[in-house]
Protein backbone atom coordinates (compact mmCIF):
# COMPACT_ATOMS: atom_id res chain seq x y z
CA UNK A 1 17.34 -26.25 3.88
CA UNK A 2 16.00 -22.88 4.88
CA UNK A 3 18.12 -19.93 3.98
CA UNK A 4 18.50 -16.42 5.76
CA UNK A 5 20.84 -13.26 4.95
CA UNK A 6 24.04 -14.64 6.13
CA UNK A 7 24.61 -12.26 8.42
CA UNK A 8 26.50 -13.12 12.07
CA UNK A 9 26.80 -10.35 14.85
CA UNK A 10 29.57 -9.92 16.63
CA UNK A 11 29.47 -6.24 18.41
CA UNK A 12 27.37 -6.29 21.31
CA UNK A 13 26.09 -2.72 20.42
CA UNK A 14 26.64 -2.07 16.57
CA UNK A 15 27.01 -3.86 13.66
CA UNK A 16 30.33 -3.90 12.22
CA UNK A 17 31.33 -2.14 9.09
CA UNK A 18 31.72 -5.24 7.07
CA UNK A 19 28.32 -7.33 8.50
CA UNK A 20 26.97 -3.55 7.13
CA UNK A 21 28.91 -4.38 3.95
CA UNK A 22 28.33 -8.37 3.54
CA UNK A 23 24.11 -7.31 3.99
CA UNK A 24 24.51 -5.02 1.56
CA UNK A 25 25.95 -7.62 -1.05
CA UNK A 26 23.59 -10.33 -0.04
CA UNK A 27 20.63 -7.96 -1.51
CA UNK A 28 22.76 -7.13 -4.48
CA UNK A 29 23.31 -10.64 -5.35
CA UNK A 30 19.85 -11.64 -4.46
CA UNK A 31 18.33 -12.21 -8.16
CA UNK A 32 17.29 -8.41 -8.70
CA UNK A 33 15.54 -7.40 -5.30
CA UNK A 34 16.33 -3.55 -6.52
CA UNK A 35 14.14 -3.96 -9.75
CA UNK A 36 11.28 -2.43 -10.26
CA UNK A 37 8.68 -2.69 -12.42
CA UNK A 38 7.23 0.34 -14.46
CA UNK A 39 3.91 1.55 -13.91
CA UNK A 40 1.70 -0.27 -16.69
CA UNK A 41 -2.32 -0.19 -17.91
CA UNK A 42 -4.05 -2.83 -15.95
CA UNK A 43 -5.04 -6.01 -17.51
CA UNK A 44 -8.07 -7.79 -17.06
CA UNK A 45 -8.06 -8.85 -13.12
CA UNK A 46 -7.74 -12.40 -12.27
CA UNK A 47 -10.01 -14.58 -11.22
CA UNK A 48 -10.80 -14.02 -7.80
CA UNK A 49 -10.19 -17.08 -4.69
CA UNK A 50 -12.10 -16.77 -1.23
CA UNK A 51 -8.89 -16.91 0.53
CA UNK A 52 -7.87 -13.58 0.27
CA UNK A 53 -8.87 -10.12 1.95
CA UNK A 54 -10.54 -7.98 -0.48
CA UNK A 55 -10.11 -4.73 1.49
CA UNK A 56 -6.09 -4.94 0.76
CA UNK A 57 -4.59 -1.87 -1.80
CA UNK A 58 -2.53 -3.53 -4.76
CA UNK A 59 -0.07 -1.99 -7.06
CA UNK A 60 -1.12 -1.73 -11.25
CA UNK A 61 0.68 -4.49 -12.86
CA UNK A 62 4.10 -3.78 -14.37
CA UNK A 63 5.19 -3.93 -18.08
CA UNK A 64 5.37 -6.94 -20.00
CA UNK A 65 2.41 -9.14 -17.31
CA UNK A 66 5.02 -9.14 -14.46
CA UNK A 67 3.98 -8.53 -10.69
CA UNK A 68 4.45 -5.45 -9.51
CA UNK A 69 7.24 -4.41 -6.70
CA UNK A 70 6.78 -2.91 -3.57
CA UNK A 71 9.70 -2.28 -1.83
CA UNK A 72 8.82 1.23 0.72
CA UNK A 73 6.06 3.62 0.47
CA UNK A 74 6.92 6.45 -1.39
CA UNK A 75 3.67 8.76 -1.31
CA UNK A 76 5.94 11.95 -0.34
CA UNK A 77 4.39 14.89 2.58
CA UNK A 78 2.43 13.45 4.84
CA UNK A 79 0.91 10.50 3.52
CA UNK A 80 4.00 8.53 4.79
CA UNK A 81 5.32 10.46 7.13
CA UNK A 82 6.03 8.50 10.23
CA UNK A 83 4.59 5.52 9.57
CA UNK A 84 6.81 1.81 9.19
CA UNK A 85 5.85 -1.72 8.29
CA UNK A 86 7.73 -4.20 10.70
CA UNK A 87 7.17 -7.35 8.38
CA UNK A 88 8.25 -11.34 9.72
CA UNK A 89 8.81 -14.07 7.33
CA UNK A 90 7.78 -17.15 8.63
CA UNK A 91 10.10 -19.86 6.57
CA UNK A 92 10.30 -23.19 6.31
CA UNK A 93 11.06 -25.45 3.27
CA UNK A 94 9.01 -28.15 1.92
CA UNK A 95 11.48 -30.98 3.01
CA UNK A 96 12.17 -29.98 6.72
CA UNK A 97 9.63 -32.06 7.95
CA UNK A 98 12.45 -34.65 9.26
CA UNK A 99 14.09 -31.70 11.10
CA UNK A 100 10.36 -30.45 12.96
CA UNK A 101 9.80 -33.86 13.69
CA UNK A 102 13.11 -34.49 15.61
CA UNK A 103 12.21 -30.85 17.54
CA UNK A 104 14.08 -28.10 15.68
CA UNK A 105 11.29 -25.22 15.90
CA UNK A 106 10.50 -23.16 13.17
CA UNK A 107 7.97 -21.04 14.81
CA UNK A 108 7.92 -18.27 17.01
CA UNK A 109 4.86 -18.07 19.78
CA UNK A 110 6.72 -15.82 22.14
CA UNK A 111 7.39 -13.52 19.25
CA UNK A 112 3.37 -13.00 18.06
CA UNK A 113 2.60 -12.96 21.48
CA UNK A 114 5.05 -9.95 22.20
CA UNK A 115 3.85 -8.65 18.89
CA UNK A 116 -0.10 -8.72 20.85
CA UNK A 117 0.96 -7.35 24.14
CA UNK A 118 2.52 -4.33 22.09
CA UNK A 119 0.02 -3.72 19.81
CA UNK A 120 2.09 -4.00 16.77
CA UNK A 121 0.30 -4.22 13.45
CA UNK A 122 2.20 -6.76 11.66
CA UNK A 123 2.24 -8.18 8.14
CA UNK A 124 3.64 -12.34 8.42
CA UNK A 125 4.66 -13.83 5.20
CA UNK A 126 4.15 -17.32 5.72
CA UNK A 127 5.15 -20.46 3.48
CA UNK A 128 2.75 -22.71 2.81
CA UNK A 129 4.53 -25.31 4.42
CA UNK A 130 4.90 -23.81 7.67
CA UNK A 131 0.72 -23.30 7.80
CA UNK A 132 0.72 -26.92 7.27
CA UNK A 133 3.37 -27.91 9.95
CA UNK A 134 1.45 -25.35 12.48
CA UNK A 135 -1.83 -25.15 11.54
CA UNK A 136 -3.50 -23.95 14.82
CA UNK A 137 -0.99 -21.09 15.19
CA UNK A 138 -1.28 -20.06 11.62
CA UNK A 139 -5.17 -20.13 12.12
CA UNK A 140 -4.47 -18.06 15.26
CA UNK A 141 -2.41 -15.37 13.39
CA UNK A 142 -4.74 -15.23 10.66
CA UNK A 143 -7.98 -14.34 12.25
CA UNK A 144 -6.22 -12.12 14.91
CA UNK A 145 -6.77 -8.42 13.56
CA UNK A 146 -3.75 -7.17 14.37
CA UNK A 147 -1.72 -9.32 11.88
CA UNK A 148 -2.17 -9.87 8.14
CA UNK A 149 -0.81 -13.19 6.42
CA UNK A 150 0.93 -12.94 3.06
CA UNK A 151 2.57 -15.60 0.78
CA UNK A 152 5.89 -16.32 1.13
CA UNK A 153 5.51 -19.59 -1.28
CA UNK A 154 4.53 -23.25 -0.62
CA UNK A 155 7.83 -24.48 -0.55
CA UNK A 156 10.29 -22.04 -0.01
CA UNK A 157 12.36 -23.06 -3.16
CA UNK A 158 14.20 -20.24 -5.01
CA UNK A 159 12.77 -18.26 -8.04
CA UNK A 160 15.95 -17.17 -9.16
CA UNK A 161 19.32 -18.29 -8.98
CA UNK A 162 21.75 -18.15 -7.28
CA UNK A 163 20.01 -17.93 -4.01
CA UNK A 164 21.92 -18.21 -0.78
CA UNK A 165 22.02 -22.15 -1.72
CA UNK A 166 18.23 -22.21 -2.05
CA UNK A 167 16.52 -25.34 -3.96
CA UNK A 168 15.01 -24.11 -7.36
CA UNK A 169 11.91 -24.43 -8.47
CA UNK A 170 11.11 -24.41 -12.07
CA UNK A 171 9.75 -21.39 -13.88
CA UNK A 172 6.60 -24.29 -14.91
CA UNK A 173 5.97 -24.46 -11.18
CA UNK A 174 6.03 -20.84 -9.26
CA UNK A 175 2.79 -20.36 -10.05
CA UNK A 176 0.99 -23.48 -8.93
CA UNK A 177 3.20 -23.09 -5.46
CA UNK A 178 2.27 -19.65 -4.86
CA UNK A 179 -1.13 -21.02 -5.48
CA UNK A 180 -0.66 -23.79 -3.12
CA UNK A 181 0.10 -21.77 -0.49
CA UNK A 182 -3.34 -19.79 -0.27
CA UNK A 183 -4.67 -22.88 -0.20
CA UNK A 184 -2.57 -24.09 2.62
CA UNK A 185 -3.71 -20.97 4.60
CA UNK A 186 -7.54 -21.51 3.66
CA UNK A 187 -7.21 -24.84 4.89
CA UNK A 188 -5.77 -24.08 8.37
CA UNK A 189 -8.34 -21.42 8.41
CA UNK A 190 -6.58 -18.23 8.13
CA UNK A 191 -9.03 -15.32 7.03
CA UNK A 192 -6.79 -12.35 7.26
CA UNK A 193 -4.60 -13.03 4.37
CA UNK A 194 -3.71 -10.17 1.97
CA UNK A 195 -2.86 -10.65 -2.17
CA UNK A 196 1.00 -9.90 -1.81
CA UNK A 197 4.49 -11.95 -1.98
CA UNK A 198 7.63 -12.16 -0.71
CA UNK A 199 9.95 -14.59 -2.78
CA UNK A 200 12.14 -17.10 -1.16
CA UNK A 201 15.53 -15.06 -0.01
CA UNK A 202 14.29 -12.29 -1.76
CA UNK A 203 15.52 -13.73 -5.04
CA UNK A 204 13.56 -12.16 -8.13
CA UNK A 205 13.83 -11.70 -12.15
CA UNK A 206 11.65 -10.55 -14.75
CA UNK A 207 10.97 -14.00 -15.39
CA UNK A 208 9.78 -14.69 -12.12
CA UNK A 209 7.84 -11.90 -11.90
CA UNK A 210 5.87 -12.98 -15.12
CA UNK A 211 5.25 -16.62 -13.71
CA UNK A 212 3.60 -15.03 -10.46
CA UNK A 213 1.24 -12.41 -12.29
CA UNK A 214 -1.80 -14.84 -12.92
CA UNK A 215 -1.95 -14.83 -9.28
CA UNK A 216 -2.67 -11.84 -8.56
CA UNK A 217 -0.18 -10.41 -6.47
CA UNK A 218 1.60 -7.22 -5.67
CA UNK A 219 5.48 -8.77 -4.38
CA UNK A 220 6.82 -6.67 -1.37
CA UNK A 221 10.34 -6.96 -0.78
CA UNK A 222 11.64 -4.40 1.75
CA UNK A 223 14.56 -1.24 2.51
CA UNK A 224 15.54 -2.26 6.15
CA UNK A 225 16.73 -5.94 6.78
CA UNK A 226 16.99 -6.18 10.24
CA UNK A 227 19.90 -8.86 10.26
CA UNK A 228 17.86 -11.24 12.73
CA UNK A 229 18.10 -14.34 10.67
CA UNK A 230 21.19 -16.27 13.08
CA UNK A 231 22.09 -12.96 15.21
CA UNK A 232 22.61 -13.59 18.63
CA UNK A 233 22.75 -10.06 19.98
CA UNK A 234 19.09 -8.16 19.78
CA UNK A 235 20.60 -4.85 20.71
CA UNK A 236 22.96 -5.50 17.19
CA UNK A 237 19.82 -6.24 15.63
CA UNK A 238 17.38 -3.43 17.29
CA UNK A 239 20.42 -1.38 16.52
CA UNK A 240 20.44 -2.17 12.78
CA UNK A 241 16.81 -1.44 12.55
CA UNK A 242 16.39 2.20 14.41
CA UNK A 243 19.71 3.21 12.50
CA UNK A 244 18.06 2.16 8.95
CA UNK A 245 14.58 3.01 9.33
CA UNK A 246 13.30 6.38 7.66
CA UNK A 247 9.48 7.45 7.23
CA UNK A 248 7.63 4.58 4.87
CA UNK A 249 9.88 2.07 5.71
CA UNK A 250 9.45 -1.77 5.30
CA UNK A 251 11.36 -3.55 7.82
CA UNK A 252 12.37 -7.71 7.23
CA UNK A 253 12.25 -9.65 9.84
CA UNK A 254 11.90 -13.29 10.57
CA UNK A 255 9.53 -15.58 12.60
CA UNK A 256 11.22 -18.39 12.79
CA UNK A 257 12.67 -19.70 16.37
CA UNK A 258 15.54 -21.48 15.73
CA UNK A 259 17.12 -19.28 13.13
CA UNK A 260 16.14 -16.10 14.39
CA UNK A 261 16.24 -17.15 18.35
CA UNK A 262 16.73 -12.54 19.52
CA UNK A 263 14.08 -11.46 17.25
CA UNK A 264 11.92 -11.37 20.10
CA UNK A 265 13.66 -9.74 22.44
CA UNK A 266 14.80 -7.33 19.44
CA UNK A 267 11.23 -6.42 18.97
CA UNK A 268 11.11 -5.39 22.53
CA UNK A 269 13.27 -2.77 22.26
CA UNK A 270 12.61 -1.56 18.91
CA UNK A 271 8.65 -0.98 19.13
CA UNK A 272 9.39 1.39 22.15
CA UNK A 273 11.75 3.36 20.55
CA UNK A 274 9.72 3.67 17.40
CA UNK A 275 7.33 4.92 19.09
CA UNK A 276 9.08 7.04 21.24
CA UNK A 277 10.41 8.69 18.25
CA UNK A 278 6.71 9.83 17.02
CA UNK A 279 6.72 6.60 14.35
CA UNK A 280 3.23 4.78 13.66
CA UNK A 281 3.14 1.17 13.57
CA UNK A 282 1.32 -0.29 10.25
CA UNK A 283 0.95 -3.54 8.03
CA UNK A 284 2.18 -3.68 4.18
CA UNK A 285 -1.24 -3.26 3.42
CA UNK A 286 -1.92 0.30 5.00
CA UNK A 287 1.99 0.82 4.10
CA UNK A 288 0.99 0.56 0.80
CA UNK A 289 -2.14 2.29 1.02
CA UNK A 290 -0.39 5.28 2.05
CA UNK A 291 1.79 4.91 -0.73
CA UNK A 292 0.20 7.12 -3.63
CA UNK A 293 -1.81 5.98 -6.55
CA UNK A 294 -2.49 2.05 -6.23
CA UNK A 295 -4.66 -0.37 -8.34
CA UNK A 296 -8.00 -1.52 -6.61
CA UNK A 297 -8.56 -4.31 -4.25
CA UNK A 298 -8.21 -7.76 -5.91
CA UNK A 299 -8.44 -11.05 -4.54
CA UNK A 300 -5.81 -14.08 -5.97
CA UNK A 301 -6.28 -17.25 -6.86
């Protein structure tokens, strides 16, 4: 079953005081999304896997082999000034098949394509069970220029628990399902796909963050959530965002249809008046770039 913040709108033009309250305890209670890792010599790279962009900044490994955290850019002056990451999770769990076969839609086309008539640069964390279930669109996304695609697991199973009712996945299998989902993108063709992860709800410990390492990748988690997932009012939800977001910024979002159906039209209005407030559109990976002293490149495998 996929899982979003549990977060329902009800004003038609703000977000009441406790929806503000019940998002802030869903990212308390999410593992340890807060948690960051301490900067940390760099270890011998791993192995590197065709199915990654090598042009992507990553973050020096943390203390004790765990993955480092990226949460918002925090290069200071004018290295971030201005600039935000709108990011859009693309969910879907290994055993929804039933419900895509009986029509529930857990993709978004009219979103990427408003996404491409803006000109947004845009950073998609993808499962790798959602690749499989739409292979053409996630080939689409990931050789379009404009987007980036980043792991957001195979199956969409927590790594940490609780997890907003989340199946777990055992700490023996995180790393072979990050794993698998590279290879899901590879396989649908997806070239544009960047060495970072998002974990399932959010949902992190220092345990998890050890099983992950041999991949490779720098985890981005975010300081806006956008309160999309189930929302039925986008100015609530474009509301939340331009009220949240600050210079460096990483914005959560989802791009998936049938849980998220006014993240679309959301979009719409937030891009404009991003813009119109002197803000730069950018993926994680520039984001991050922009974000002070970084490892090198490095692929995943």
């Amino acid at each position: 079953m996929i899982i979003y913040f549990p977060t329902v709108i009800r004003s038609a033009r703000r977000l009441t005081a406790l929806a503000l309250a019940a998002l802030a305890a869903a990212l308390a209670g999410c593992g340890t999304p807060g948690h960051r890792p301490e900067a940390a010599p760099r270890p011998s790279p791993p192995k590197p896997s065709p199915s990654t962009t090598t042009a992507a900044p990553t973050m020096a490994p943390g203390p004790g082999g765990r993955a480092p955290v990226f949460m918002r850019a925090t290069g200071g002056g004018s290295a971030t000034a201005k600039t935000v990451a709108l990011t859009f999770d693309a969910d879907m769990t290994a055993d929804q098949g039933p419900r895509a076969a009986r029509g529930e839609r857990f993709d978004n086309p009219a979103l990427i394509d408003a996404l491409r008539k803006l000109k947004v640069p845009s950073t998609v964390f993808m499962t790798g069970r959602w690749a499989e279930e739409y292979p053409a669109q996630a080939k689409a996304i990931g050789t379009d220029p404009l987007f980036e695609i980043a792991n957001h697991s195979y199956s969409h199973h927590s790594f940490s628990s609780p997890c907003y009712g989340l199946p777990e996945i055992g700490a023996e299998d995180m790393l072979a399902d990050v794993r698998r989902a590279f290879t899901a993108f590879e396989r649908a063709g997806a070239r544009n796909v960047v060495p970072y992860f998002r974990f399932p709800g959010g949902c992190y410990d220092d345990a998890a963050l050890r099983a992950v390492a041999p991949a490779g990748v720098t985890t981005v988690q975010w300081d806006v959530v956008s309160g999309d997932a189930f929302a039925t009012d986008a100015d609530a939800v474009a509301e939340q965002v331009l009220d949240h977001v600050a210079p460096g910024s990483l914005v959560v979002m989802h791009c998936t249809r049938s849980a998220a159906p006014v993240t679309e039209e959301a979009v719409r209005r937030i891009v404009p008046e991003l813009r119109r407030q002197g803000y730069r559109l950018v993926k994680v990976s520039e984001l991050m770039r922009q974000s002070g002293p970084a490892g090198p490149p490095r692929t995943t495998r």
